[in-house]
Protein backbone atom coordinates (compact mmCIF):
# COMPACT_ATOMS: atom_id res chain seq x y z
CA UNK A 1 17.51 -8.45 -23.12
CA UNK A 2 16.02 -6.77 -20.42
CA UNK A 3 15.19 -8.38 -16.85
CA UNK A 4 13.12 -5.76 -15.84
CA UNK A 5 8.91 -5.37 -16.79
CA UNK A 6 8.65 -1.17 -16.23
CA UNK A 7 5.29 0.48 -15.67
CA UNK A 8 4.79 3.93 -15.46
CA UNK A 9 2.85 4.99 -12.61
CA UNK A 10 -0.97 6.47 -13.43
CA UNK A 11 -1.62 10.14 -12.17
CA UNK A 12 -4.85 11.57 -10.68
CA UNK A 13 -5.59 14.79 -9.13
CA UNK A 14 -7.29 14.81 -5.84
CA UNK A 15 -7.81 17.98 -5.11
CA UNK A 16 -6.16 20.35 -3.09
CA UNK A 17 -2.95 19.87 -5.15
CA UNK A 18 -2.73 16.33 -4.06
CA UNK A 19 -1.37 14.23 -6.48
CA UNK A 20 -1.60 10.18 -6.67
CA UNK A 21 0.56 8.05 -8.99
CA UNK A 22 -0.95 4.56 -8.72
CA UNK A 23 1.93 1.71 -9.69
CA UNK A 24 -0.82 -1.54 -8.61
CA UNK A 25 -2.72 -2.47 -10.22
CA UNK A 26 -2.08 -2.05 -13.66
CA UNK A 27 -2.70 -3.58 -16.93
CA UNK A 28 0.68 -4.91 -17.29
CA UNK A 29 0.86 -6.41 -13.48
CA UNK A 30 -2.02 -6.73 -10.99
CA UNK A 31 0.04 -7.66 -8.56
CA UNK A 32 3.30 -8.63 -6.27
CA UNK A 33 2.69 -11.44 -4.38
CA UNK A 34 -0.34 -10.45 -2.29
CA UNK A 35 0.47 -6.69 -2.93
CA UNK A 36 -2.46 -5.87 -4.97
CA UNK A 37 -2.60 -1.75 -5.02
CA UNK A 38 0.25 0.70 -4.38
CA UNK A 39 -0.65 4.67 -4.43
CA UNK A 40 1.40 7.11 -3.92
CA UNK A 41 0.29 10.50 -2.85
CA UNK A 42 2.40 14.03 -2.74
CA UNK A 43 4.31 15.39 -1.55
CA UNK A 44 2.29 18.25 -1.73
CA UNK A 45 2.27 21.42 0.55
CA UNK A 46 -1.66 22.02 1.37
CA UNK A 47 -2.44 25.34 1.54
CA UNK A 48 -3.64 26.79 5.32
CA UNK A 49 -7.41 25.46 5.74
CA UNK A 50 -6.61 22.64 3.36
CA UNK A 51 -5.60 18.85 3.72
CA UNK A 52 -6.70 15.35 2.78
CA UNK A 53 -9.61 14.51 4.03
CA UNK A 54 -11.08 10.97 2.70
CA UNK A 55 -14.79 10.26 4.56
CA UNK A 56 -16.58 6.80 5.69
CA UNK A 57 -15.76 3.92 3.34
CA UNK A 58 -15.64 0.50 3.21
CA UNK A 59 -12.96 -2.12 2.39
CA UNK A 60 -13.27 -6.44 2.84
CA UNK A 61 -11.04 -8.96 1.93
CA UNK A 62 -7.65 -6.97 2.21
CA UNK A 63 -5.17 -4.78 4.58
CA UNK A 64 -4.80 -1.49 4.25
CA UNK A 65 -0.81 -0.61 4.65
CA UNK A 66 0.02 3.16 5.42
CA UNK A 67 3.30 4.45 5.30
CA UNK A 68 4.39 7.64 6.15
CA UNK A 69 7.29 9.68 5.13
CA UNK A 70 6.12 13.61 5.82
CA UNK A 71 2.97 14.60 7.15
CA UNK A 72 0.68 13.30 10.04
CA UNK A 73 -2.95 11.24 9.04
CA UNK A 74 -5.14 10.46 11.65
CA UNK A 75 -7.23 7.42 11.28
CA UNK A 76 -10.60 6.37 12.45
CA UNK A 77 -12.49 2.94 11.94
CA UNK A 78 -15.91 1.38 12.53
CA UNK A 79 -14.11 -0.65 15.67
CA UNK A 80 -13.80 2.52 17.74
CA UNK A 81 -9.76 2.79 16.96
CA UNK A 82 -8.29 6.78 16.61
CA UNK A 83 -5.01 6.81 15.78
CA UNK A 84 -2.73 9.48 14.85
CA UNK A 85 0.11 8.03 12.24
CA UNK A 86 3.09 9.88 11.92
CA UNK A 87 6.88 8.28 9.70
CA UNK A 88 8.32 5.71 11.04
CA UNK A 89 5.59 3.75 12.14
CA UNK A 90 2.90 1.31 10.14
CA UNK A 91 -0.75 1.17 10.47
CA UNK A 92 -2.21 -2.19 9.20
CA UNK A 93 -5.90 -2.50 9.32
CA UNK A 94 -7.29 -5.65 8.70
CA UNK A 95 -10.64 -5.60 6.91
CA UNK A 96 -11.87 -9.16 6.30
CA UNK A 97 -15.47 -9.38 5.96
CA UNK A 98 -15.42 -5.68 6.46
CA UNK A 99 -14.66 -2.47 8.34
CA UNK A 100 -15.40 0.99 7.69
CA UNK A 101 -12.52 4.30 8.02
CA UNK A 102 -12.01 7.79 7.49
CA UNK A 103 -8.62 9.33 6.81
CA UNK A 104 -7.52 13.00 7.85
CA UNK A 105 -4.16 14.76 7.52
CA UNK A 106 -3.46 17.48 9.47
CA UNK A 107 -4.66 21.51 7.23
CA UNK A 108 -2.28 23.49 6.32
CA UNK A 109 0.97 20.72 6.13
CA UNK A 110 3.28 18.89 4.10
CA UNK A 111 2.17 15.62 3.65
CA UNK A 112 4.01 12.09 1.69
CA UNK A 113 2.99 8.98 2.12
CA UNK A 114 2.52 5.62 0.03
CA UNK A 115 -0.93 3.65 0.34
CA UNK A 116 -0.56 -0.36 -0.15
CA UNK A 117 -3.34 -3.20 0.40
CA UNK A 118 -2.76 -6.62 0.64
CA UNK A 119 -5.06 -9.06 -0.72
CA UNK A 120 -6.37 -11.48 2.12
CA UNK A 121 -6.16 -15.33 1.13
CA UNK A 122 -9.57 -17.22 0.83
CA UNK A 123 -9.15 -18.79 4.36
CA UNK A 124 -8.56 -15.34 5.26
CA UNK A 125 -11.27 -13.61 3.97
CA UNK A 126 -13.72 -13.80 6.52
CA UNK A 127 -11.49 -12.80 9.47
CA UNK A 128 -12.61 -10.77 11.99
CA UNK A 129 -11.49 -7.06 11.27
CA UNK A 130 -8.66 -6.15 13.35
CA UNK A 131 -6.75 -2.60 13.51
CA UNK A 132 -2.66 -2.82 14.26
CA UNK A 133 -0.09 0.18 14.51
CA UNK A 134 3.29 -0.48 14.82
CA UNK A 135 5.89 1.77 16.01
CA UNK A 136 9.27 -0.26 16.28
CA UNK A 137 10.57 -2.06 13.20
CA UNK A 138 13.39 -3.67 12.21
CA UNK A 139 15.88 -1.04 10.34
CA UNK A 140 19.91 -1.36 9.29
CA UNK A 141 22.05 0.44 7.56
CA UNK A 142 24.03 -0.80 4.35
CA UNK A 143 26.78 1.46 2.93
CA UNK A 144 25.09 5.29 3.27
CA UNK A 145 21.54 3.90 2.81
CA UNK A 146 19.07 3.04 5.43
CA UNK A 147 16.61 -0.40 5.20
CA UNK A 148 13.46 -0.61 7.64
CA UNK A 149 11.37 -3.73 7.01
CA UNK A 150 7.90 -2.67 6.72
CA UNK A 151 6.49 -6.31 6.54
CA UNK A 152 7.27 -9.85 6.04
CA UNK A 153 10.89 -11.32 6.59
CA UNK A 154 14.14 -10.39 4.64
CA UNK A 155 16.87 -13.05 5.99
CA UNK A 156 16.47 -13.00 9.79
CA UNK A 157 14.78 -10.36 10.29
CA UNK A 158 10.70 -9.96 10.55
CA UNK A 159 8.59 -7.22 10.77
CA UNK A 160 6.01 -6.97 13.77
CA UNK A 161 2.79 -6.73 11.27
CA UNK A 162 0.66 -9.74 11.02
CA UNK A 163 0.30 -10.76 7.58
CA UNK A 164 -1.45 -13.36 6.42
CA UNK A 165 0.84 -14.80 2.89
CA UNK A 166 4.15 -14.53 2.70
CA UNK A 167 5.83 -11.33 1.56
CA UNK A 168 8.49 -8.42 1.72
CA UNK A 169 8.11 -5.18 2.32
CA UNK A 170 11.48 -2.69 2.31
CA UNK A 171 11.81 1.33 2.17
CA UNK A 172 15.35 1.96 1.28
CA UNK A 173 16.82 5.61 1.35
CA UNK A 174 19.97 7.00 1.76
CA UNK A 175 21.44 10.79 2.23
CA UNK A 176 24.59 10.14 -0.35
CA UNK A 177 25.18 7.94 -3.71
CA UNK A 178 25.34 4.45 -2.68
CA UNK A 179 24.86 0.73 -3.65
CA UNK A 180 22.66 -2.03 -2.05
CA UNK A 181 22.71 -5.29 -2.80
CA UNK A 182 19.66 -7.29 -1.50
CA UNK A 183 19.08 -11.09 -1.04
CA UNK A 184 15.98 -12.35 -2.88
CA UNK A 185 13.64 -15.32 -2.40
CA UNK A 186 13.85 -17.03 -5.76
CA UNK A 187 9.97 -18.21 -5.44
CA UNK A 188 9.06 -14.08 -4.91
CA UNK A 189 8.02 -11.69 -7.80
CA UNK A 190 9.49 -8.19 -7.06
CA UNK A 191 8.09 -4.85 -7.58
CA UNK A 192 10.84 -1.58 -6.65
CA UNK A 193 9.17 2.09 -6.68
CA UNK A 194 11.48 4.97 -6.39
CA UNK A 195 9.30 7.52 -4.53
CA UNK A 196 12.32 10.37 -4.75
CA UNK A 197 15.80 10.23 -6.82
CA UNK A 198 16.66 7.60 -9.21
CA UNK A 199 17.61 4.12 -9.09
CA UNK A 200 20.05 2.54 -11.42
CA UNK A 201 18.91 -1.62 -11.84
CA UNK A 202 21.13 -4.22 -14.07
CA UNK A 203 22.16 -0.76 -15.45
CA UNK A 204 19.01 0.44 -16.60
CA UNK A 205 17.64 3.74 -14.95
CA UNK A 206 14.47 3.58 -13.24
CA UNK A 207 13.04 7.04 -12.41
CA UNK A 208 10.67 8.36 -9.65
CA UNK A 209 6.97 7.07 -10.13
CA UNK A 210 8.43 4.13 -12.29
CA UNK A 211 7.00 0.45 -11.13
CA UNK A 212 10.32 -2.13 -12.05
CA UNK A 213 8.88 -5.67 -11.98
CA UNK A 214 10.65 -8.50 -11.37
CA UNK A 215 9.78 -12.19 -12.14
CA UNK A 216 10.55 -15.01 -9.87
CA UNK A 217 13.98 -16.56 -10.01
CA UNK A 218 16.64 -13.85 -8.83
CA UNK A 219 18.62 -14.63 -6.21
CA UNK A 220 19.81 -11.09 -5.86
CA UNK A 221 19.88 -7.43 -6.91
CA UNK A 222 22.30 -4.25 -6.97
CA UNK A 223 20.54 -1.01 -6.49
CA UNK A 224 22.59 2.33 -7.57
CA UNK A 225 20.55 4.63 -5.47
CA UNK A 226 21.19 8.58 -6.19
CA UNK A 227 21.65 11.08 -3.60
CA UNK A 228 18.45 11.19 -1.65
CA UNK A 229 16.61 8.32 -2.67
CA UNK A 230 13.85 7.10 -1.20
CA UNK A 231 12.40 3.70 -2.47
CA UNK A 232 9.63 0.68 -2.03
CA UNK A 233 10.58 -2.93 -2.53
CA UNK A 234 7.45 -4.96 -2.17
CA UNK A 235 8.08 -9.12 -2.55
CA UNK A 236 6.03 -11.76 -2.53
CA UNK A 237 4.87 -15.59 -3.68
CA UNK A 238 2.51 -15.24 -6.46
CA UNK A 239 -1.04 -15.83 -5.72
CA UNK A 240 -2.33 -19.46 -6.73
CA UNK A 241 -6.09 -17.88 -7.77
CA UNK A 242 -6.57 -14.83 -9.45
CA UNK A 243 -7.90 -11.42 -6.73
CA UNK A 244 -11.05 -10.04 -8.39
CA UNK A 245 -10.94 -6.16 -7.35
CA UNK A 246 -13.49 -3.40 -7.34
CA UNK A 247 -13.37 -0.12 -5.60
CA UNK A 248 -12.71 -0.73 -2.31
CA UNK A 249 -13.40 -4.99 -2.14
CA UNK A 250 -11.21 -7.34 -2.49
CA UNK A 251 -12.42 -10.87 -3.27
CA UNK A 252 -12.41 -14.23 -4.94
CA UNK A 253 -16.14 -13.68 -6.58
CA UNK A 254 -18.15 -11.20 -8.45
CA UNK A 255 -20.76 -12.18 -6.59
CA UNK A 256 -19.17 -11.72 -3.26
CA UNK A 257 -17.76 -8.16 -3.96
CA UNK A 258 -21.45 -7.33 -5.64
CA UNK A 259 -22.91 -8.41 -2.27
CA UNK A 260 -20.78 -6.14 -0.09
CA UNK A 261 -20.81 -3.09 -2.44
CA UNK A 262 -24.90 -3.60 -1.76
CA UNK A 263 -24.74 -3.57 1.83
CA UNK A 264 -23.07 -0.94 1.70
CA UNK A 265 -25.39 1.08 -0.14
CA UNK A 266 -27.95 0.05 2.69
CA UNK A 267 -26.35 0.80 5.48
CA UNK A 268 -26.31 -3.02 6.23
CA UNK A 269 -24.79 -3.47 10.17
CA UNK A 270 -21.97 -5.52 8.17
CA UNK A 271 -20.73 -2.01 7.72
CA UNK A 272 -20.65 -0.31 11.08
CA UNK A 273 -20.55 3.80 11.17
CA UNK A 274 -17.38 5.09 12.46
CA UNK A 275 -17.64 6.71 15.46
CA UNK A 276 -20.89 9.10 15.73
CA UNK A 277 -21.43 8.25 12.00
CA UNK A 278 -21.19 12.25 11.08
CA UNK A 279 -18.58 11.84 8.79
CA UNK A 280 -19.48 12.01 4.88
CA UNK A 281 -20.05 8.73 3.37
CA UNK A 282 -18.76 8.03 0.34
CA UNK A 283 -20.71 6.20 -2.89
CA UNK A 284 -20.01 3.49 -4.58
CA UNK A 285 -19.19 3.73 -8.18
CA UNK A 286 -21.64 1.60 -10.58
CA UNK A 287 -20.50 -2.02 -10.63
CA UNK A 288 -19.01 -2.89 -14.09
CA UNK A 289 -20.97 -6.75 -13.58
CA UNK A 290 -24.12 -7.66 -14.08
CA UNK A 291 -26.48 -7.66 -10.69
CA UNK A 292 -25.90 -10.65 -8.80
């Protein structure tokens, strides 16, 4: 019998012949410790004039978690950060009880990249919002592949990013056919997503866009990665109290996220513009609740 929950990723155009395959959250898991949403965009070649452009909105309760593997974004927030993110290097913005950002890649370019949030704790929740880009992180090499720790700690290694539950983050790729074989926390759930080339898992082939989950319990896992294989392996102790999501909130309560998706829609200060405040805001989708 199979060890491995697979979830095929969902697809949605975004214009401009991006492409997003989301892998969290999904009906079958809503999350991976406190990974709670994993999109992941291109690669697409925009044509000249063309790009992603994403205007003013808000988040609260999470971190946003950009990685980069072609293309340059450049980031602005309601806390007066600018910052240009480029591969190699991590942007963690901390919303807590909320922060506003815009998100531009540069016309005309290639651009990759994989979105992640992670769902603040409920002593966390309220923290003061906080922007973070990190440029130097912990990477090895293991047979012909490549590991950089994105986040968390994998044996005695941490990454620089301030997190707030404990978790994993890896990208693993490799220029040649090769085998890893990776030391798990037995109390983690996994989640692997091959974002080129396949991935061969207790001998079961998990294809690009495909979410493997993994229950608590493994000590270990062999990864047959195919010639130019780029993957995610996100880790994590399961949440005690289920994350209530909508749009861009993140919460324990409907009545919390109902509260913030209203100040939004009135400009409350909670949400501060980003910079001049000329950048296009966007709306709110309908909440699925009743008003609170």
């Amino acid at each position: 019998m199979s060890t491995i929950v697979r979830i095929a990723a969902r697809s949605a155009d975004l214009g401009e012949g991006l492409l997003v395959r989301r892998a969290l959250p999904s009906r079958r898991q809503r999350m991976v410790g406190a990974w709670c949403f994993l999109d992941h965009a291109g690669p697409v070649d925009f044509a000249p004039g063309q790009g992603m452009h994403v205007g003013a909105h808000p988040h609260t309760g999470l971190q946003t978690f950009t990685w980069l593997i072609e293309g340059e974004v450049l980031h602005r927030d309601s806390l007066g950060n600018e910052q240009l993110i480029r591969p190699g290097a991590v942007n963690l913005m901390t919303a807590g009880r909320g922060i506003v950002h815009t998100e531009d890649s540069a016309d005309g370019q290639r651009l990759h990249l994989a979105q992640l949030w992670i769902a603040l704790p409920p002593e966390a929740q309220d923290c003061t919002a906080d922007f973070a880009h990190y440029t130097d992180l912990p990477h090895w090499q293991q047979g012909h592949a490549q590991l950089t720790l994105l986040a968390g700690t994998y044996g005695e290694r941490s990454a620089p990013a301030h997190v707030y539950s404990p978790l994993v983050g890896l990208d693993i790729r490799c220029e040649a056919a090769t085998t890893v074989d990776l030391l798990l926390d037995t109390e983690f759930e996994y989640g692997l997503l091959p974002m080129s080339g396949d991935v061969t898992v207790d001998e079961e082939c998990v294809q690009v866009d495909e979410f493997a989950y993994f229950k608590p319990g493994r000590a270990h896992l062999r990864l047959s990665l195919a010639a130019g294989a780029k993957i995610l392996l996100l880790g994590g102790r399961p949440f005690e109290q289920p994350v209530l999501m909508w749009w861009n909130f993140v919460g324990f309560s409907k009545a919390a996220i109902a509260e913030a998706q209203r100040q939004w829609e009135s400009s409350d200060p909670r949400f501060a513009p980003v910079g001049a405040g000329s950048a296009p805001r966007l709306a709110a989708p309908p909440l699925p609740w009743r008003d609170y």
